[in-house]
N, C-alpha and C. Protein backbone atom coordinates (compact mmCIF):
# COMPACT_ATOMS: atom_id res chain seq x y z
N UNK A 1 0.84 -1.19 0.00
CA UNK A 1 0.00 0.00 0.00
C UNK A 1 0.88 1.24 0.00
N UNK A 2 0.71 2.05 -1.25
CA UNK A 2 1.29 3.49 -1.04
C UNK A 2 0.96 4.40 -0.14
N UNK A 3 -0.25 4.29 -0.05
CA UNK A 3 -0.70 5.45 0.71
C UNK A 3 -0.71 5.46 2.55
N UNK A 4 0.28 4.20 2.90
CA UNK A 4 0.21 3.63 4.33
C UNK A 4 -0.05 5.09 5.14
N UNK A 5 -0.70 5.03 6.61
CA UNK A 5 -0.60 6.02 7.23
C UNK A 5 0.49 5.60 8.44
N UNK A 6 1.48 6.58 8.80
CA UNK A 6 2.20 6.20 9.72
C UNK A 6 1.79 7.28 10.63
N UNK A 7 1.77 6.20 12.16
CA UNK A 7 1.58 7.46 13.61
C UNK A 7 2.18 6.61 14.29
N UNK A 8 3.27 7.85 15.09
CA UNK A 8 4.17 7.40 16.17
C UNK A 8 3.63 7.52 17.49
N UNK A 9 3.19 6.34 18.01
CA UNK A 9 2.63 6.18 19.41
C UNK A 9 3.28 6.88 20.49
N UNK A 10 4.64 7.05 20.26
CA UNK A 10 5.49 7.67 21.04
C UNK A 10 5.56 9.16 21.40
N UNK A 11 5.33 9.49 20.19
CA UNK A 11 5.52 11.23 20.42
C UNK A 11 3.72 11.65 20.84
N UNK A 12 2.11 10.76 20.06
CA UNK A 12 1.14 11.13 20.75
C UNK A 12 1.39 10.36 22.43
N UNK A 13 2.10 9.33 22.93
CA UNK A 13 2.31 9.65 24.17
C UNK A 13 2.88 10.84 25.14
N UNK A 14 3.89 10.72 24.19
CA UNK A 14 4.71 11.84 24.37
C UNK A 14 3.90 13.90 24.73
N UNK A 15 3.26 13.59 23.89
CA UNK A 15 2.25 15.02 24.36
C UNK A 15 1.39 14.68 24.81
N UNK A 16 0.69 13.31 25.43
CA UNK A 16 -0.32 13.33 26.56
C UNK A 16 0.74 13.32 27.93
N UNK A 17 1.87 12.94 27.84
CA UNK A 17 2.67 13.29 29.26
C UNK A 17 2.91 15.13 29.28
N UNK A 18 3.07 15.88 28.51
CA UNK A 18 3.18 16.98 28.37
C UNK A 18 2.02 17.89 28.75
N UNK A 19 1.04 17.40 28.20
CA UNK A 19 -0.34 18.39 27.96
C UNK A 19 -0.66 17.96 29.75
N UNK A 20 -0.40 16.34 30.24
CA UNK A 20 -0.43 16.65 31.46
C UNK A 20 0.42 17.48 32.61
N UNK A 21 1.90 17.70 32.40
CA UNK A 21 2.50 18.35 33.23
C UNK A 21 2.25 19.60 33.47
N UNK A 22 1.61 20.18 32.37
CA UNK A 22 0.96 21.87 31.97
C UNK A 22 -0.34 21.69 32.75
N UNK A 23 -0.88 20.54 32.78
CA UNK A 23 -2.47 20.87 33.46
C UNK A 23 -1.73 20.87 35.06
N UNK A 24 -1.27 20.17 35.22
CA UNK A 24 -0.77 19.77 37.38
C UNK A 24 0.39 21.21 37.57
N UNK A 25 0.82 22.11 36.22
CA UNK A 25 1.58 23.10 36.70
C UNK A 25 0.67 24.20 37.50
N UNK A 26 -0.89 24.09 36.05
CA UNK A 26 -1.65 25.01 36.31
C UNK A 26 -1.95 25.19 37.62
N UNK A 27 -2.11 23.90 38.20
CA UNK A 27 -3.09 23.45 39.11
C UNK A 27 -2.38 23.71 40.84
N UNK A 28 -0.95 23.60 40.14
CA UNK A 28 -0.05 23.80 41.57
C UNK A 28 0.59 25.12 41.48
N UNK A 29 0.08 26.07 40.70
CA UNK A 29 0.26 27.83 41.15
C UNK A 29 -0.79 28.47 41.27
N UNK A 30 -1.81 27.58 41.70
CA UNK A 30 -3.61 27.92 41.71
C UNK A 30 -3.36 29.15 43.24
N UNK A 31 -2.15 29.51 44.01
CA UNK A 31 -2.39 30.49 45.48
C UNK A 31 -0.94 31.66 44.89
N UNK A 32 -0.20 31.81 44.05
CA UNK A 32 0.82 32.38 43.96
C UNK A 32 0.56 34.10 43.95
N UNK A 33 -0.48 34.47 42.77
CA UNK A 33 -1.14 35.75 42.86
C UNK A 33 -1.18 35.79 44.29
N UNK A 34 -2.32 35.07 45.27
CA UNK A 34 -2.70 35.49 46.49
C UNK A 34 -1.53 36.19 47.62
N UNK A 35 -0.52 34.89 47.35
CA UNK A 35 0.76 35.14 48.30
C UNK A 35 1.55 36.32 47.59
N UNK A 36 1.68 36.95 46.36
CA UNK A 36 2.10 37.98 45.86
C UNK A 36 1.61 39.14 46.66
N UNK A 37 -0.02 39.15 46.79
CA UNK A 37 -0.95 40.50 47.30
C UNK A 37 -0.18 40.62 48.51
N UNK A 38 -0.07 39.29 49.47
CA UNK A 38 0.03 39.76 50.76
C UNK A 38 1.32 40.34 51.12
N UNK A 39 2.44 39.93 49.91
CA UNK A 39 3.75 40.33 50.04
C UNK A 39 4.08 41.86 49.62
N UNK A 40 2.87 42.54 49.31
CA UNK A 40 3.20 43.75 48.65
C UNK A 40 3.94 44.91 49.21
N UNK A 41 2.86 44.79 50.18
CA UNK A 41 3.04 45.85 51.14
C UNK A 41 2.18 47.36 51.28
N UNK A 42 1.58 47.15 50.04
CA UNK A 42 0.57 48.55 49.92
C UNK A 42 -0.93 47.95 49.27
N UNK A 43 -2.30 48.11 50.37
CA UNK A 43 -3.26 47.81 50.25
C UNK A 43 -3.80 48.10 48.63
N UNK A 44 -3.51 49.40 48.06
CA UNK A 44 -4.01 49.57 46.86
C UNK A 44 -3.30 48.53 45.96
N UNK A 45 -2.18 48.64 45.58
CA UNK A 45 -1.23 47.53 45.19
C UNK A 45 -1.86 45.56 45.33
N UNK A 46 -1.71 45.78 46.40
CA UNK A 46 -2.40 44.20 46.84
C UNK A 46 -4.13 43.81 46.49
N UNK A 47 -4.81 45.09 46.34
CA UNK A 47 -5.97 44.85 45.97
C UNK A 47 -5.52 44.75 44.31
N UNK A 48 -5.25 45.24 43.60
CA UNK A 48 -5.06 45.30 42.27
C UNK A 48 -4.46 43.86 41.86
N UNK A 49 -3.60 43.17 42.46
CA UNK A 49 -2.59 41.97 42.43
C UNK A 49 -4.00 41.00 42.21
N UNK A 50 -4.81 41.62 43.90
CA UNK A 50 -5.72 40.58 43.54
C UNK A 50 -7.21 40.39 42.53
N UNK A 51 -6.81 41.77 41.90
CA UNK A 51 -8.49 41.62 40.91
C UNK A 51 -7.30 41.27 39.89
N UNK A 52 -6.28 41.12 39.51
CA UNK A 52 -5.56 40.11 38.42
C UNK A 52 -5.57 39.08 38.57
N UNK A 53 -5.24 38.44 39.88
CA UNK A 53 -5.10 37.08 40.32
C UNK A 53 -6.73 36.08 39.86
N UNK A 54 -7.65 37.20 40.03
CA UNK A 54 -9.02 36.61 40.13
C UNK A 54 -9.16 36.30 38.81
N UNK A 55 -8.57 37.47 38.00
CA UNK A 55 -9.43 37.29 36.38
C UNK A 55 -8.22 36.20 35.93
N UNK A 56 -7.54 36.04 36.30
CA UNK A 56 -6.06 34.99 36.13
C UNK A 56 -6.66 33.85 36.19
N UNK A 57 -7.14 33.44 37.73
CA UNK A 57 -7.50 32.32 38.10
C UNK A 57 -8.91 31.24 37.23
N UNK A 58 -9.62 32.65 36.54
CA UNK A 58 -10.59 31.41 35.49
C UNK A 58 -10.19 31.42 34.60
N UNK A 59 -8.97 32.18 33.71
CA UNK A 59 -8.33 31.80 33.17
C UNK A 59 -7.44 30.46 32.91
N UNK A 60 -7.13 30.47 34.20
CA UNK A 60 -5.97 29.26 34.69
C UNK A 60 -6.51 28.24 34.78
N UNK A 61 -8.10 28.01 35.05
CA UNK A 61 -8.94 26.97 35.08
C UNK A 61 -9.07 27.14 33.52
N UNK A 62 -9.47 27.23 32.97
CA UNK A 62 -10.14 26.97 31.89
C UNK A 62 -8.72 26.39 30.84
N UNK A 63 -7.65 26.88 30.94
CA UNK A 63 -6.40 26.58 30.28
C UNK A 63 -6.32 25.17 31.00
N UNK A 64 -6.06 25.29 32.37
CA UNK A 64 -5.99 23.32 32.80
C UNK A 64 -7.37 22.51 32.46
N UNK A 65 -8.18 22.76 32.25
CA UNK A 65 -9.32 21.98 31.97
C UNK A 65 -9.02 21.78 30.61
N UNK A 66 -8.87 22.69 29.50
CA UNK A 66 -8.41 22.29 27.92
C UNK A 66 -7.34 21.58 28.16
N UNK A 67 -6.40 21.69 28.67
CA UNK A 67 -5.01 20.60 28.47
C UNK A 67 -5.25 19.19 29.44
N UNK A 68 -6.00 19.34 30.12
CA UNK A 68 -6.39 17.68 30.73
C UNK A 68 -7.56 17.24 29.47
N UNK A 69 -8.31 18.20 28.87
CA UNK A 69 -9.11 17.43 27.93
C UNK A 69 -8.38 16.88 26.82
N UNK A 70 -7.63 17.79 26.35
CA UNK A 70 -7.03 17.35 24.91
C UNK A 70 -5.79 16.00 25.31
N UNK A 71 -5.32 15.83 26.62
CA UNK A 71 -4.62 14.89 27.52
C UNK A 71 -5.30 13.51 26.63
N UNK A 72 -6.53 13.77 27.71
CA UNK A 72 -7.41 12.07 27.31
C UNK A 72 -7.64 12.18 26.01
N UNK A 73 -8.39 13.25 25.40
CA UNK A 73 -8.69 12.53 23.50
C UNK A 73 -7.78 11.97 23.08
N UNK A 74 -6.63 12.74 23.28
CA UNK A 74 -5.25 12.27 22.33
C UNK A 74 -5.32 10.81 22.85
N UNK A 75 -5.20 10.44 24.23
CA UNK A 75 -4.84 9.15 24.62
C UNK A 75 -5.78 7.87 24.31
N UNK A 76 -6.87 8.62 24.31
CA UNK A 76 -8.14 7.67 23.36
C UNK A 76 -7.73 7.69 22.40
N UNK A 77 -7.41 8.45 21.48
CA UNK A 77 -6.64 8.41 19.86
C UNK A 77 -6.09 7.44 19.85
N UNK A 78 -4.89 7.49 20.90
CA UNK A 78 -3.54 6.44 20.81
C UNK A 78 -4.61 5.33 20.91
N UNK A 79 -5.04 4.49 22.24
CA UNK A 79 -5.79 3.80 22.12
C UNK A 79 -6.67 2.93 21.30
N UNK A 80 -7.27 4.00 20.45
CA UNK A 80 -7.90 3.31 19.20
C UNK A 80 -7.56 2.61 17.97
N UNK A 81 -6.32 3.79 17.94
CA UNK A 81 -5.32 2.93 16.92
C UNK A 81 -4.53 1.60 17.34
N UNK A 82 -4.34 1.71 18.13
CA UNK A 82 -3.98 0.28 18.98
C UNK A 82 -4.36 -0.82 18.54
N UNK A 83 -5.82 -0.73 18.89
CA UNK A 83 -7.11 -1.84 18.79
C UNK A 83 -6.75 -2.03 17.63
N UNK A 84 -6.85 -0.81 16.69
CA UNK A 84 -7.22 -1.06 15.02
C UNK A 84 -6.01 -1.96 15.06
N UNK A 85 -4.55 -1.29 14.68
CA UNK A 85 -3.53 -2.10 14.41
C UNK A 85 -3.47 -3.54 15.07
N UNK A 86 -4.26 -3.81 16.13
CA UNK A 86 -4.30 -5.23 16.62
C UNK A 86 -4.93 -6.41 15.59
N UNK A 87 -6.58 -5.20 15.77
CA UNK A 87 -7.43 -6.23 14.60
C UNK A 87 -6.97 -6.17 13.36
N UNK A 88 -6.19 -5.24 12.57
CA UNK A 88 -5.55 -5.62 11.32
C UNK A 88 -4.57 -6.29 11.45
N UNK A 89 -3.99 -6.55 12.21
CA UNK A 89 -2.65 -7.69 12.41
C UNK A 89 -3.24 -9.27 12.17
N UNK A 90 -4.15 -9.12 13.01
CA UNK A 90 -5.36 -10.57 12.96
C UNK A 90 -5.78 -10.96 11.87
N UNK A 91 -6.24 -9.84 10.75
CA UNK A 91 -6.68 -10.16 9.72
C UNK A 91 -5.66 -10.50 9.32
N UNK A 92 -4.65 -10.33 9.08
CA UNK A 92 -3.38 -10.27 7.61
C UNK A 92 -2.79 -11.88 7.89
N UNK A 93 -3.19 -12.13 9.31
CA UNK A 93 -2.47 -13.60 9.42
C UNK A 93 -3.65 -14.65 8.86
């Protein structure tokens, strides 16, 4: 077959380990804004830190929620092709 499709299981593993380290980064600087405000030292300052931190923070959710989603599709991807390449192995014998 000319037209074979080749996919390297490795590298779509490879960016479901990635797309996860970006979601658990998100997830473990979820208080840093906060501890910034309190380090400021000037109430106006520290209030401002924290109406960034806030509009940051559903930001920061919504960025780790897309990279844990696109995590699993991809890994269902890998997955599927799996199966396939299994059951076409089966057939060819």
């Amino acid at each position: 077959m000319g037209d074979d499709i080749r996919i390297s299981y490795g590298d779509l593993r490879g960016a479901v380990t990635n797309l996860d380290h970006v979601a658990t980064q998100f997830d473990a600087h979820e208080d840093t804004a906060a501890s910034a405000a309190a380090a400021v030292g000037h109430e106006g300052l520290a209030h401002q830190v924290r109406e960034s931190a806030d509009a940051w923070d559903d930001n920061r959710a919504d960025f780790q929620g897309a990279a844990e989603g696109l995590a699993r599709s991809i890994d269902d991807i890998v997955r599927a092709f799996v199966e396939l390449d299994v059951e076409l192995a089966k057939d060819e014998r």
